[in-house]
PDB file of N, CA and C in Angstrom:
ATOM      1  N   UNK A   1      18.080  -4.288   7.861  1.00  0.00           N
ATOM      2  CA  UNK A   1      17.024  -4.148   6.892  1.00  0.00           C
ATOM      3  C   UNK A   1      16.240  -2.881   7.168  1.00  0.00           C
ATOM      4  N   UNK A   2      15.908  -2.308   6.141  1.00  0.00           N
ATOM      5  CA  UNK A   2      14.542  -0.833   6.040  1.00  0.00           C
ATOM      6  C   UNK A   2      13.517  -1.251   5.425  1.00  0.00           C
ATOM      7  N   UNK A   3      12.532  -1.204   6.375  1.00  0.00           N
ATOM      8  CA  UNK A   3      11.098  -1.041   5.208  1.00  0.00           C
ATOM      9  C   UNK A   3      10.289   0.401   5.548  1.00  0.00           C
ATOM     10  N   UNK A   4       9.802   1.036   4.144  1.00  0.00           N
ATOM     11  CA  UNK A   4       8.923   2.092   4.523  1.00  0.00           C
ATOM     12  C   UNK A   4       7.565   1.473   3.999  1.00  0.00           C
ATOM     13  N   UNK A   5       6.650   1.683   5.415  1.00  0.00           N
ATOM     14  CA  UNK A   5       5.218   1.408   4.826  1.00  0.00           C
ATOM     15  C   UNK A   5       4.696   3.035   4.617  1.00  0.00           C
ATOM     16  N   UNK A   6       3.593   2.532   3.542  1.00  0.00           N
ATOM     17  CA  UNK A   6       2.988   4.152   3.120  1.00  0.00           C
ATOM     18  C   UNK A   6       1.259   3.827   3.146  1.00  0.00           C
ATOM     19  N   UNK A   7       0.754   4.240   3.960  1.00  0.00           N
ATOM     20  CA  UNK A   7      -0.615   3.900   4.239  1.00  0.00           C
ATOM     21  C   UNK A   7      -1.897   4.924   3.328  1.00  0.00           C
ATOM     22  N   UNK A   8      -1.727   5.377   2.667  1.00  0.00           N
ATOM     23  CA  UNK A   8      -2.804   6.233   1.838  1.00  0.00           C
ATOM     24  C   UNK A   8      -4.324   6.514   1.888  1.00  0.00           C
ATOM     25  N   UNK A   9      -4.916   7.282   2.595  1.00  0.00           N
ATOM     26  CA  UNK A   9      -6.152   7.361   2.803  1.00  0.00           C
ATOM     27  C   UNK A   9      -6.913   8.862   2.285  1.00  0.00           C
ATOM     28  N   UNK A  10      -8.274   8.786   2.220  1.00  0.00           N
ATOM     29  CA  UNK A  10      -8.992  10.035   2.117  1.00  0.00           C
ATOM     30  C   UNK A  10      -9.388  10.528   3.807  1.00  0.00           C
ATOM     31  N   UNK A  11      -9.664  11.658   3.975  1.00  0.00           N
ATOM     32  CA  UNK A  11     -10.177  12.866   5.276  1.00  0.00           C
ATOM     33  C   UNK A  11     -11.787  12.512   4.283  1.00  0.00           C
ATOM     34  N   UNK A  12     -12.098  12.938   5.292  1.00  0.00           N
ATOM     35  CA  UNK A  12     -14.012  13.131   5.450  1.00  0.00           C
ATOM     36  C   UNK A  12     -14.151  14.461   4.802  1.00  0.00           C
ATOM     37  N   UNK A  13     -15.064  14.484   3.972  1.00  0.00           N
ATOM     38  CA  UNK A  13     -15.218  16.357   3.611  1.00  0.00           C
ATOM     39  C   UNK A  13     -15.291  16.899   4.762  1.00  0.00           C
ATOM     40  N   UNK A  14     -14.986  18.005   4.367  1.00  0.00           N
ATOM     41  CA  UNK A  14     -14.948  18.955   5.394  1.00  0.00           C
ATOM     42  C   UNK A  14     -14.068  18.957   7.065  1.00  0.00           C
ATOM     43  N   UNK A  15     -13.178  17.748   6.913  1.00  0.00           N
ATOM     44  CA  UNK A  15     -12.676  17.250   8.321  1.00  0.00           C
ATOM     45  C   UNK A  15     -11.009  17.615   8.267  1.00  0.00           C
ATOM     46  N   UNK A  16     -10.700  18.277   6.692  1.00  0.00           N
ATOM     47  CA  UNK A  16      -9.176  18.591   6.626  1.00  0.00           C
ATOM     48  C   UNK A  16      -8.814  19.373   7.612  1.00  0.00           C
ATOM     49  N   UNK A  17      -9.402  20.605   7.806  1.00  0.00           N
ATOM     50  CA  UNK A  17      -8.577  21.465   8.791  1.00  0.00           C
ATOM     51  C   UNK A  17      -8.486  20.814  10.240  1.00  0.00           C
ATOM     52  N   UNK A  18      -9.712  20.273  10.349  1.00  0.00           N
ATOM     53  CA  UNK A  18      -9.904  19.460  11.428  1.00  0.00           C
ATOM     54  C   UNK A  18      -8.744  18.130  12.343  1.00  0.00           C
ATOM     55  N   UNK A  19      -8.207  17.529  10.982  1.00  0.00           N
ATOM     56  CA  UNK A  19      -7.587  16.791  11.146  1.00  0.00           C
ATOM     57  C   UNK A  19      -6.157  17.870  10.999  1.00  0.00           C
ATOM     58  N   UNK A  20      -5.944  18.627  10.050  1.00  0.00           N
ATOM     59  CA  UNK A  20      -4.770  18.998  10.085  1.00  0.00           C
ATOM     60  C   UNK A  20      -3.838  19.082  11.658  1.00  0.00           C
ATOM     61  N   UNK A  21      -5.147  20.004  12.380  1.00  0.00           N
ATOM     62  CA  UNK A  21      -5.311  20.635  13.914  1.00  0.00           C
ATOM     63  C   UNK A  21      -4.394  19.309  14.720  1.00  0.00           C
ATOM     64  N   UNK A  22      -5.534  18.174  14.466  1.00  0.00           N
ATOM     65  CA  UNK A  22      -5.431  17.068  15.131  1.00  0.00           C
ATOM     66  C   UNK A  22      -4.058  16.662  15.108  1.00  0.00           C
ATOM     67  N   UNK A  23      -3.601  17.087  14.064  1.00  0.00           N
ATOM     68  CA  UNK A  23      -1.894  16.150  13.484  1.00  0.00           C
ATOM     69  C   UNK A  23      -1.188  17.486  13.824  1.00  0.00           C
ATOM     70  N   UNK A  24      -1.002  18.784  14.561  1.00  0.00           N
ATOM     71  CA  UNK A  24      -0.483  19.601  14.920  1.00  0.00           C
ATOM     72  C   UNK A  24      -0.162  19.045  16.265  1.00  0.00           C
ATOM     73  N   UNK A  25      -1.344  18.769  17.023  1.00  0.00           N
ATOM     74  CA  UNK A  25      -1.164  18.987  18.187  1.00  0.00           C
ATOM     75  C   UNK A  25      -1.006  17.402  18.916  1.00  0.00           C
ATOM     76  N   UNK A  26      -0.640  16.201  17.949  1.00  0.00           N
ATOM     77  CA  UNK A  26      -0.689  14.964  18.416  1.00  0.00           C
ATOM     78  C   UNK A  26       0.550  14.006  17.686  1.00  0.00           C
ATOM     79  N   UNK A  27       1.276  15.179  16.623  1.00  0.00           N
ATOM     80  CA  UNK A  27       1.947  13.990  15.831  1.00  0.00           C
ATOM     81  C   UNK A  27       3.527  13.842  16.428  1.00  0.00           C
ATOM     82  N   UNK A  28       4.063  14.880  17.364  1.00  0.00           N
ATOM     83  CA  UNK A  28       4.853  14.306  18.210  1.00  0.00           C
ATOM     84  C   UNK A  28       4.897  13.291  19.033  1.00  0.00           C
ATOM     85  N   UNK A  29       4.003  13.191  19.982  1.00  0.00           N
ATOM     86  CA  UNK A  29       3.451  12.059  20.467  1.00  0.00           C
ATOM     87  C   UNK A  29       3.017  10.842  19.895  1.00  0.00           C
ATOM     88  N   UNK A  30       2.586  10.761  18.661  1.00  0.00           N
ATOM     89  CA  UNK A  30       2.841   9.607  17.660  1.00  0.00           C
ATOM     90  C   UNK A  30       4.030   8.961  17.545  1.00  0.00           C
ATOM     91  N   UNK A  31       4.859   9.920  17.000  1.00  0.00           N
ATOM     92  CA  UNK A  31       5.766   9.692  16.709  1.00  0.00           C
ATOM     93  C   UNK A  31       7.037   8.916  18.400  1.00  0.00           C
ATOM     94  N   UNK A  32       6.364   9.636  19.013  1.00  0.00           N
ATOM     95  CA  UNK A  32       7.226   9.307  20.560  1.00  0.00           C
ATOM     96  C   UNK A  32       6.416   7.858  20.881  1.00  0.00           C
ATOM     97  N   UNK A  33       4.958   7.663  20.743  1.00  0.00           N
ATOM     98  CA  UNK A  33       4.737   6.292  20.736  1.00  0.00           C
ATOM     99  C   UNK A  33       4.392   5.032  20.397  1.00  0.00           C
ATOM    100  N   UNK A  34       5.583   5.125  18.602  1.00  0.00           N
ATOM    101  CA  UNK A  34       5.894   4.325  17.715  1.00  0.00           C
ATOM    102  C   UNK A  34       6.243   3.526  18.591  1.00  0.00           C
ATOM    103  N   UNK A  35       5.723   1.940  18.289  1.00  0.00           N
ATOM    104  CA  UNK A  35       6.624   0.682  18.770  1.00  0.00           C
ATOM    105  C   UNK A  35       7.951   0.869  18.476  1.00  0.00           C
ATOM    106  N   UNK A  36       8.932   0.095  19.391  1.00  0.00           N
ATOM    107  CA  UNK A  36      10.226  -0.186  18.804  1.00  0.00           C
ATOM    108  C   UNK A  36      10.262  -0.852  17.716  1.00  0.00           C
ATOM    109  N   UNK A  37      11.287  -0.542  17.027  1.00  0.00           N
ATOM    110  CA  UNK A  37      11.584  -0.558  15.840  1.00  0.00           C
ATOM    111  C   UNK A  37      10.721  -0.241  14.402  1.00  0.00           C
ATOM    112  N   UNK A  38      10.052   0.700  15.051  1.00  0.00           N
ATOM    113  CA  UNK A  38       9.492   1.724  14.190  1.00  0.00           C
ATOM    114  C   UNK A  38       9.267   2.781  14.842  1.00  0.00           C
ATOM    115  N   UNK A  39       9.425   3.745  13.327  1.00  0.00           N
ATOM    116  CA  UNK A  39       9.717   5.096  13.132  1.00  0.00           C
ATOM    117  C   UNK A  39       8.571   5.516  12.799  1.00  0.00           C
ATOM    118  N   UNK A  40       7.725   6.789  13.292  1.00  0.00           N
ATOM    119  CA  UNK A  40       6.366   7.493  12.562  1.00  0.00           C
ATOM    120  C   UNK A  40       7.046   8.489  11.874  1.00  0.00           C
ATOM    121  N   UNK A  41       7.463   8.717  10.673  1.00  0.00           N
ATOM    122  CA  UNK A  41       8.067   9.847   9.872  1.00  0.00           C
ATOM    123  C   UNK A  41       7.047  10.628   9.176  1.00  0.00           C
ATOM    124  N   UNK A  42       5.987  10.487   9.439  1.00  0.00           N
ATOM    125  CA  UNK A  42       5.021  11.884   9.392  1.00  0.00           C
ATOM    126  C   UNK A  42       3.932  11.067   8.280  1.00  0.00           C
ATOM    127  N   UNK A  43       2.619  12.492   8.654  1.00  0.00           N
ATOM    128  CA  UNK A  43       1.304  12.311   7.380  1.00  0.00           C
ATOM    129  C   UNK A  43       1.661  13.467   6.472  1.00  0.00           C
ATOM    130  N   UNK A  44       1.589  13.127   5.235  1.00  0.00           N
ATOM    131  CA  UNK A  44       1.889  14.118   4.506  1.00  0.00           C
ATOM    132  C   UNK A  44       0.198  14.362   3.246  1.00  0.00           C
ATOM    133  N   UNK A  45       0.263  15.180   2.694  1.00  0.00           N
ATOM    134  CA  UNK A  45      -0.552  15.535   2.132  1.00  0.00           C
ATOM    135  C   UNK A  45       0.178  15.693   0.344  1.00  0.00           C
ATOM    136  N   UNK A  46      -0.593  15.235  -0.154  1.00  0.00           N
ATOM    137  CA  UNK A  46      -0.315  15.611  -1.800  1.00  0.00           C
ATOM    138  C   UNK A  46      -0.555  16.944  -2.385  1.00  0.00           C
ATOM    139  N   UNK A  47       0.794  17.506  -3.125  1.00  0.00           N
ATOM    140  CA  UNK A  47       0.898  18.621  -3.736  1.00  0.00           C
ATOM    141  C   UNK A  47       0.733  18.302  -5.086  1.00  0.00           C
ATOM    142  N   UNK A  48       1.043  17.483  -5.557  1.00  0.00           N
ATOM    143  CA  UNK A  48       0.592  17.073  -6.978  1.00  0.00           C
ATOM    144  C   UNK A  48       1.023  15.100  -7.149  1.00  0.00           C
ATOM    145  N   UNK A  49      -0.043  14.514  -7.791  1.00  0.00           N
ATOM    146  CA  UNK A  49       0.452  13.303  -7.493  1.00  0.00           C
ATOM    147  C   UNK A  49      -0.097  12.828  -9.046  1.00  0.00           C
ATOM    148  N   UNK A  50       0.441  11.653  -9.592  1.00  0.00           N
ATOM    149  CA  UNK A  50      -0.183  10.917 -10.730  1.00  0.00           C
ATOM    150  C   UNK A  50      -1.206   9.640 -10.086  1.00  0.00           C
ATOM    151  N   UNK A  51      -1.440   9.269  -8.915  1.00  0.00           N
ATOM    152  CA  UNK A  51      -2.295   8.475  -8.344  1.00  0.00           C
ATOM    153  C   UNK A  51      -3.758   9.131  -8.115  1.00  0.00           C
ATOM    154  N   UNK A  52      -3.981   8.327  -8.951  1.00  0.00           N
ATOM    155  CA  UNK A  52      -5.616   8.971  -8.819  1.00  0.00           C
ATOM    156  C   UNK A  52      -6.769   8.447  -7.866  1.00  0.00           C
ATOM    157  N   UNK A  53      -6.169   7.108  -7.266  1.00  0.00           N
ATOM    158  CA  UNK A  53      -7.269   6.944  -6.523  1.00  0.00           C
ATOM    159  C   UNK A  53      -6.325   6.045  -5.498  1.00  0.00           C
ATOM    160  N   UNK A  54      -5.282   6.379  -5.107  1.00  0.00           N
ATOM    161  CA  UNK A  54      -4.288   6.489  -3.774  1.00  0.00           C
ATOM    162  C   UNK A  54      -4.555   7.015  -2.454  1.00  0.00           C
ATOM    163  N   UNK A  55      -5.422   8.435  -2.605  1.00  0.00           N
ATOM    164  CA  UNK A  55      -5.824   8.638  -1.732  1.00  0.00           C
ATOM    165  C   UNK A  55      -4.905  10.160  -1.495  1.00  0.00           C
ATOM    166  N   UNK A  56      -5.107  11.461  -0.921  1.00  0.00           N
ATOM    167  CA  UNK A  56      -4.612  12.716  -1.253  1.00  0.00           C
ATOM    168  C   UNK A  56      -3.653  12.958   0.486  1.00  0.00           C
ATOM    169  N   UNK A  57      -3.814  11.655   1.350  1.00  0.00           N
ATOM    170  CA  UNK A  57      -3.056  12.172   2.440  1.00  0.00           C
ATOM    171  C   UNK A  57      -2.095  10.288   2.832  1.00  0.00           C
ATOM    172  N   UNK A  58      -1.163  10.871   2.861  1.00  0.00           N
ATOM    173  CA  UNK A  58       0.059   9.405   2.950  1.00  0.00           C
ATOM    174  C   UNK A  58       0.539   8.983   4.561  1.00  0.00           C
ATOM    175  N   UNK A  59       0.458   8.394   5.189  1.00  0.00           N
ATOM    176  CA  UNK A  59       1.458   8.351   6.314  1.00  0.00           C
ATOM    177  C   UNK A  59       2.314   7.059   6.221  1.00  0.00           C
ATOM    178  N   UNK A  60       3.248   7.572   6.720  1.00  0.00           N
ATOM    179  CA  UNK A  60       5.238   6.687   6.389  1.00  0.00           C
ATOM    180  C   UNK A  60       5.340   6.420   8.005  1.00  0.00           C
ATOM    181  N   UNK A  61       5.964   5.114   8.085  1.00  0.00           N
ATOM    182  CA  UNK A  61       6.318   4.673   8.886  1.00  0.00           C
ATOM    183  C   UNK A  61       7.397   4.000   8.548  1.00  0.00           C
ATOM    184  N   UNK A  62       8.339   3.866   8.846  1.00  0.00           N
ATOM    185  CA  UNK A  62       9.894   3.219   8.964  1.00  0.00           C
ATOM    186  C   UNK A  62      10.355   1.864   9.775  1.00  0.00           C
ATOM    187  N   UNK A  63      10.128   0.788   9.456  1.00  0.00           N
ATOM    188  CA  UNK A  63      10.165  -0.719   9.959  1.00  0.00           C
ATOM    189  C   UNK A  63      12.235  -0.777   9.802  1.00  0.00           C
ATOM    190  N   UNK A  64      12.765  -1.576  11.023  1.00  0.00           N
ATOM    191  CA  UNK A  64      14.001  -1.822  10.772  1.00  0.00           C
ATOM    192  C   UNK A  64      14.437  -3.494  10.473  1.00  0.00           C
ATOM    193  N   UNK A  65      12.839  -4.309  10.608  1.00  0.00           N
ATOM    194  CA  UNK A  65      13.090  -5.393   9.959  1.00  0.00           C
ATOM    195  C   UNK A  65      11.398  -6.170   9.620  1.00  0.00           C
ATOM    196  N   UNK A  66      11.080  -7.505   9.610  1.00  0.00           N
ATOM    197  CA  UNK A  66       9.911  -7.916   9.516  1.00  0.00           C
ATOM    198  C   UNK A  66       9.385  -7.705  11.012  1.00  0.00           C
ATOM    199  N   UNK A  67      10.543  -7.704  12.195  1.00  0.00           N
ATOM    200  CA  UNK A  67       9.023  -8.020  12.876  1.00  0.00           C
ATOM    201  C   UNK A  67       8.130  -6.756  13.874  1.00  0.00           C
ATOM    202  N   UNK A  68       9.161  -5.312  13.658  1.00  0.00           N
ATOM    203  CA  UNK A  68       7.704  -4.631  14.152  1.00  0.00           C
ATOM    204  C   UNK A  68       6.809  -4.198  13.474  1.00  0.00           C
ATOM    205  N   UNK A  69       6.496  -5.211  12.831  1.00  0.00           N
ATOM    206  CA  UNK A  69       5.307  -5.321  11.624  1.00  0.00           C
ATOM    207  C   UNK A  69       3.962  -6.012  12.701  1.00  0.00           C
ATOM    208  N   UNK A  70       4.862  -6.565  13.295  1.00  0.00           N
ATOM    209  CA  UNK A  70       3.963  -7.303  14.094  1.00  0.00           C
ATOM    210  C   UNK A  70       3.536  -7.056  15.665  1.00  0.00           C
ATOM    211  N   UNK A  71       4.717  -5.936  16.041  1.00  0.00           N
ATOM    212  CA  UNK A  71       4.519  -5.585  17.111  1.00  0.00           C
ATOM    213  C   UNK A  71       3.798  -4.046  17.022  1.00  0.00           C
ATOM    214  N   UNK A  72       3.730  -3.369  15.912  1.00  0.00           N
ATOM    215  CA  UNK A  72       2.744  -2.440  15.563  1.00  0.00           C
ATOM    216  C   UNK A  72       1.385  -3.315  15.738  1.00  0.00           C
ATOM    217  N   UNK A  73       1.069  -4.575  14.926  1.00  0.00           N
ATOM    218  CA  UNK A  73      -0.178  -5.180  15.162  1.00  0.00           C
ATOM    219  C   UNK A  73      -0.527  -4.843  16.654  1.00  0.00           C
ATOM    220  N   UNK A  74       0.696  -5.817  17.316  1.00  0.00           N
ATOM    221  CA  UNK A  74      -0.186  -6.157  18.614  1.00  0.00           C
ATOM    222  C   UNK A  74      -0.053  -4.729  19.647  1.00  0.00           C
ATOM    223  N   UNK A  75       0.753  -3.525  19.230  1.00  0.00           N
ATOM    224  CA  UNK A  75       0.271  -2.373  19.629  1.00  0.00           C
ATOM    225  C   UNK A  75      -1.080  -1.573  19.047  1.00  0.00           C
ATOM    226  N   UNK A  76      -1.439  -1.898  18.241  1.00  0.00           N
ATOM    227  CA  UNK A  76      -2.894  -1.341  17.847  1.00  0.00           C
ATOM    228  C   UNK A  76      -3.914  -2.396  18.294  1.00  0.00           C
ATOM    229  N   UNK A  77      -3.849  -3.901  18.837  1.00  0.00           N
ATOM    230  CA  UNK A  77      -4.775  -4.227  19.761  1.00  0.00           C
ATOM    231  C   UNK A  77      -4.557  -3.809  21.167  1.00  0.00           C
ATOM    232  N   UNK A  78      -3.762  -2.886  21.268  1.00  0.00           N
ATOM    233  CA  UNK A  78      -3.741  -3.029  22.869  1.00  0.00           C
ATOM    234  C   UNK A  78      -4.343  -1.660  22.673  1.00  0.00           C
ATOM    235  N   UNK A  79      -5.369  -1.560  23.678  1.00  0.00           N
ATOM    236  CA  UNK A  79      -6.408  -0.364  23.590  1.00  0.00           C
ATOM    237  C   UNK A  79      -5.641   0.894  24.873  1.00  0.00           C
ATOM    238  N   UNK A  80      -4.983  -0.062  25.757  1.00  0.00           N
ATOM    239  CA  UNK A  80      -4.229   0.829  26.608  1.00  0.00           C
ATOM    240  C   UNK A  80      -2.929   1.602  26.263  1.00  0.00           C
ATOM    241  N   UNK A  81      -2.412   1.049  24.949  1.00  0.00           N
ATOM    242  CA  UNK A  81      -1.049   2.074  24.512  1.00  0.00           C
ATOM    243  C   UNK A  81      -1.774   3.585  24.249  1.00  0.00           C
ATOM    244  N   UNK A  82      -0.713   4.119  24.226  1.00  0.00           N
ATOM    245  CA  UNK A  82      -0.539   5.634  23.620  1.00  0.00           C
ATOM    246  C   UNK A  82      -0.703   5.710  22.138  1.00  0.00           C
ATOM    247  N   UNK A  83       0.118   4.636  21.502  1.00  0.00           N
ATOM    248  CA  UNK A  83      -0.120   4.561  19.946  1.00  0.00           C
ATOM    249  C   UNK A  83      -1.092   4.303  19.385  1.00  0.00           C
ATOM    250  N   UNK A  84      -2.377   3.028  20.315  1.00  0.00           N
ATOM    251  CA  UNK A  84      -3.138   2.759  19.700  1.00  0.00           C
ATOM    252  C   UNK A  84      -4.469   3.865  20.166  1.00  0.00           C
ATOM    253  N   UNK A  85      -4.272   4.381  20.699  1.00  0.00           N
ATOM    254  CA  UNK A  85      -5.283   5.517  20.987  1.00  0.00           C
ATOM    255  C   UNK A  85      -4.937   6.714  20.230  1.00  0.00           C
ATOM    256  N   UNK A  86      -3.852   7.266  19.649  1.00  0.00           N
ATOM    257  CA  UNK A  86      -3.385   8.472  19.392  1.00  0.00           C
ATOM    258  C   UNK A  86      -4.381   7.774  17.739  1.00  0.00           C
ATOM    259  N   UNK A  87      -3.989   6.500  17.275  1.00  0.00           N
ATOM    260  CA  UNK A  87      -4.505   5.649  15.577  1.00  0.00           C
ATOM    261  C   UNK A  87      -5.527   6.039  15.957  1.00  0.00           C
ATOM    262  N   UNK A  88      -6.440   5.425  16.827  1.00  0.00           N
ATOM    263  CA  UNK A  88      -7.592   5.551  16.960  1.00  0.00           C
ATOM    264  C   UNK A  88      -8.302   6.849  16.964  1.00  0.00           C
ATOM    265  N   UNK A  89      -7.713   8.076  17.432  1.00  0.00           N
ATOM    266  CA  UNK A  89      -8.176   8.631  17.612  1.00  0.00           C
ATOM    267  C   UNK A  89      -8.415   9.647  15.834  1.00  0.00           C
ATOM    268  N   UNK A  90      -7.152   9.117  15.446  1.00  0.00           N
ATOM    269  CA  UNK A  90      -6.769   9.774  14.100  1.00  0.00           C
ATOM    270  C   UNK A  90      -7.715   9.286  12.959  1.00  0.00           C
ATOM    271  N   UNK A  91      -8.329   8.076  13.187  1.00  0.00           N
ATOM    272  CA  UNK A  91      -9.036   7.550  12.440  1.00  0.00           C
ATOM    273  C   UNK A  91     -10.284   7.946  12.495  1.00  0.00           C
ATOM    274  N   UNK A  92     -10.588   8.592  13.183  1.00  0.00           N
ATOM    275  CA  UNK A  92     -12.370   9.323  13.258  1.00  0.00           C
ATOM    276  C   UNK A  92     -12.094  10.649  11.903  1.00  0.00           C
ATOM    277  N   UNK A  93     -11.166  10.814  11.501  1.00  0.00           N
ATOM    278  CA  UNK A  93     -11.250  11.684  10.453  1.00  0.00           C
ATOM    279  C   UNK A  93     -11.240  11.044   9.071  1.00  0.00           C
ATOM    280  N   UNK A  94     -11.020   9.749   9.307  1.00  0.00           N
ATOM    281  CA  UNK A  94     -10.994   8.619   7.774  1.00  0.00           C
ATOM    282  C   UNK A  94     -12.401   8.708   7.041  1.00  0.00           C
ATOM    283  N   UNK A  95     -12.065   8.829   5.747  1.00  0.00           N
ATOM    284  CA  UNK A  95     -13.376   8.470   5.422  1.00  0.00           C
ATOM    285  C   UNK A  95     -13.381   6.955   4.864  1.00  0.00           C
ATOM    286  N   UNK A  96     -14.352   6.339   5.211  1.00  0.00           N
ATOM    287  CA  UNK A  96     -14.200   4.774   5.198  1.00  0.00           C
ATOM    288  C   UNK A  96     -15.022   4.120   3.903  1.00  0.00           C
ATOM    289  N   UNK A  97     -15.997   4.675   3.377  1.00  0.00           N
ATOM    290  CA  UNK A  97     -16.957   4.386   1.877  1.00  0.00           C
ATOM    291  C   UNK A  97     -15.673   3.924   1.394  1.00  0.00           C
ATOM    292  N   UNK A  98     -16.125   2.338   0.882  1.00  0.00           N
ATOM    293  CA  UNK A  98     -15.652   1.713   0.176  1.00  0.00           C
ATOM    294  C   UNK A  98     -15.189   2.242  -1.534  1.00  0.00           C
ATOM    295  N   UNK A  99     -15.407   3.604  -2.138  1.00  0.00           N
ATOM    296  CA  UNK A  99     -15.400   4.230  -2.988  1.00  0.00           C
ATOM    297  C   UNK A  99     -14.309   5.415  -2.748  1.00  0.00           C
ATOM    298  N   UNK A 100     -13.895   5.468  -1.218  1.00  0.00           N
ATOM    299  CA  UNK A 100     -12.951   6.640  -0.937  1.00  0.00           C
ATOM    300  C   UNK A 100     -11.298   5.910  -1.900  1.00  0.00           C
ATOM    301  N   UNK A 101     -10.911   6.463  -2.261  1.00  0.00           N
ATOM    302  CA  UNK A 101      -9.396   6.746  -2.314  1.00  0.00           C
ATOM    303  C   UNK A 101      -8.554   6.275  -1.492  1.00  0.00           C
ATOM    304  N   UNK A 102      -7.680   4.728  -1.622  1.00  0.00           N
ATOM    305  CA  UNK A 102      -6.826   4.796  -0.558  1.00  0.00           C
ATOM    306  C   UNK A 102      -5.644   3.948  -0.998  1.00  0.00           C
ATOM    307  N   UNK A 103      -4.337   3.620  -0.324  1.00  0.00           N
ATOM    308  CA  UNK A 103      -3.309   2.553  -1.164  1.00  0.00           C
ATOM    309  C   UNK A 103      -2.882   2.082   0.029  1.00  0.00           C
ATOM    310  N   UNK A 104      -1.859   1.137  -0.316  1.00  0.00           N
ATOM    311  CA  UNK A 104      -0.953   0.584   1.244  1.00  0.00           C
ATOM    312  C   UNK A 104       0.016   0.154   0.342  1.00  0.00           C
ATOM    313  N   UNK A 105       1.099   0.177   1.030  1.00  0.00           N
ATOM    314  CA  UNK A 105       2.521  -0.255   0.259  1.00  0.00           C
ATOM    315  C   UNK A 105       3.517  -0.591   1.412  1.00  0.00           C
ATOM    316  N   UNK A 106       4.342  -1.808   0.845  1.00  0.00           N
ATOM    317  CA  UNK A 106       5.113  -1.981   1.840  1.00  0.00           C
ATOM    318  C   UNK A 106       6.765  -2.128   1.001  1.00  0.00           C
ATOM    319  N   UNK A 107       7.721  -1.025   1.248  1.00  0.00           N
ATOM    320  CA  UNK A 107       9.063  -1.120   0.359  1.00  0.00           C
ATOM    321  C   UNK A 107       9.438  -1.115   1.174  1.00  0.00           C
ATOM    322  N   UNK A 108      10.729  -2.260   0.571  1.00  0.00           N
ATOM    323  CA  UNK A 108      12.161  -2.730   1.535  1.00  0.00           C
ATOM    324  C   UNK A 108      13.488  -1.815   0.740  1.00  0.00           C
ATOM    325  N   UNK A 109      14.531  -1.627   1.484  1.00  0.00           N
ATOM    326  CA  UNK A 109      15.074  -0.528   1.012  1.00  0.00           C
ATOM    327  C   UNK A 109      16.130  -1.898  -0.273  1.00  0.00           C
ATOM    328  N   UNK A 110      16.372  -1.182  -1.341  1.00  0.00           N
ATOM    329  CA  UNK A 110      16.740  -1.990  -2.551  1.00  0.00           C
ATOM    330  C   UNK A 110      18.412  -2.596  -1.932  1.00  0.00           C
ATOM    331  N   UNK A 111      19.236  -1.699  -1.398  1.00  0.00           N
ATOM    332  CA  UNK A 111      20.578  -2.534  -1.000  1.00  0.00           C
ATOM    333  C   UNK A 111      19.981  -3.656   0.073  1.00  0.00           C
ATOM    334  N   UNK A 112      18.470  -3.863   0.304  1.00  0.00           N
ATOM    335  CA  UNK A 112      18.765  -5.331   1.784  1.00  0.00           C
ATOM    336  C   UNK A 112      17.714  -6.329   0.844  1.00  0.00           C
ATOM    337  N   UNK A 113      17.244  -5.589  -0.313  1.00  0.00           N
ATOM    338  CA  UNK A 113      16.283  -6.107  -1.186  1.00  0.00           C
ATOM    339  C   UNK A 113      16.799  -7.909  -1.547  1.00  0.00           C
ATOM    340  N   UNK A 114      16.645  -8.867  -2.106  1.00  0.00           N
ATOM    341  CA  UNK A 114      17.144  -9.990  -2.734  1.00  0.00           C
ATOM    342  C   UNK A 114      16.796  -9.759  -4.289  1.00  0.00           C
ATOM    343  N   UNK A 115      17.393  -8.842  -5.068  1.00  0.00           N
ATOM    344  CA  UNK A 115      16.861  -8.590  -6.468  1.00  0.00           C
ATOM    345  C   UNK A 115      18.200  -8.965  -7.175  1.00  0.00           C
ATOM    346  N   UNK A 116      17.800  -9.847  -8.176  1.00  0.00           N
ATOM    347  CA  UNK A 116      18.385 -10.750  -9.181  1.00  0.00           C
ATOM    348  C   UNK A 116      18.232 -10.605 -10.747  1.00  0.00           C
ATOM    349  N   UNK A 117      19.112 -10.870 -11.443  1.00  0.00           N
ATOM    350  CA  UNK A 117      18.802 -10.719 -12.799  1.00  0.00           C
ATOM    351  C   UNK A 117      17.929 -12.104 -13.276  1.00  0.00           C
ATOM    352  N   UNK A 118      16.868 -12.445 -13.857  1.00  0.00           N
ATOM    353  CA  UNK A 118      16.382 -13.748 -14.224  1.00  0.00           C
ATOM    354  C   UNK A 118      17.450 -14.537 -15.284  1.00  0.00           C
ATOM    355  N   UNK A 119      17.020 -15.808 -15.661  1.00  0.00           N
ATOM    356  CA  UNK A 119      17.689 -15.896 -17.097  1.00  0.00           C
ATOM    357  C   UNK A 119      16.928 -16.151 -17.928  1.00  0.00           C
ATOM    358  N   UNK A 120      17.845 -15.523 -18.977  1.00  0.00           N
ATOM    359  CA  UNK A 120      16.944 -15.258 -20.213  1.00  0.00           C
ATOM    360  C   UNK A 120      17.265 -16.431 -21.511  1.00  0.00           C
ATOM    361  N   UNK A 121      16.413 -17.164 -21.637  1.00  0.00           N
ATOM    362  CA  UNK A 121      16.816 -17.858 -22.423  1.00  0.00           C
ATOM    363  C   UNK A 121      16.649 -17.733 -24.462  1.00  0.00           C
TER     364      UNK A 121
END
């Protein structure tokens, strides 16, 4: 099984370059301390989008079934990982006002999908 989660958030005015910096010099190491069975496949930024209130910066993560869904959880309570400090640290650039821009999505890849035709009567 594949799932890509897509986490969608707004930067703080003025905190883009800031964060950009931050994701220069930290997103290898993200990526190196993804739980098993997940993948950090990068934050990306919008070049043109039809979502208007999605949020203008995306990060993808790559699940290979349901459960490091759950072991991401219990790596972001553990205050001593690498991952959950590298989040943490990434998150001081969030802007959090309930009015910011943001989405979450969770797609399973369509060949492991269970999609059926209904009937139509």
């Amino acid at each position: 099984m594949r799932f890509i989660q897509e986490q969608g958030f707004t930067i703080k005015l003025g905190q883009e370059e800031a964060f950009q910096g931050w994701l220069v010099a930290n997103e290898a190491a993200l990526a190196a301390a993804a739980p098993a069975g997940t993948k950090y496949l990068g934050t990306f930024t919008a070049v043109f989008s039809s979502g208007k209130r999605s949020g203008l910066y995306k990060m993808y993560m790559e699940h290979d079934s349901y459960g490091p869904l759950d072991a991401l959880a219990a790596s972001m309570k553990d205050e001593a990982s690498d991952f959950s400090r590298l989040m943490r640290e990434s998150f001081r650039f969030g802007d959090y006002d309930l009015a910011a821009p943001w989405s979450s999505g969770l797609y399973k890849a369509v060949v492991d999908a269970s999609i059926f035709n209904p009937e139509v009567a």
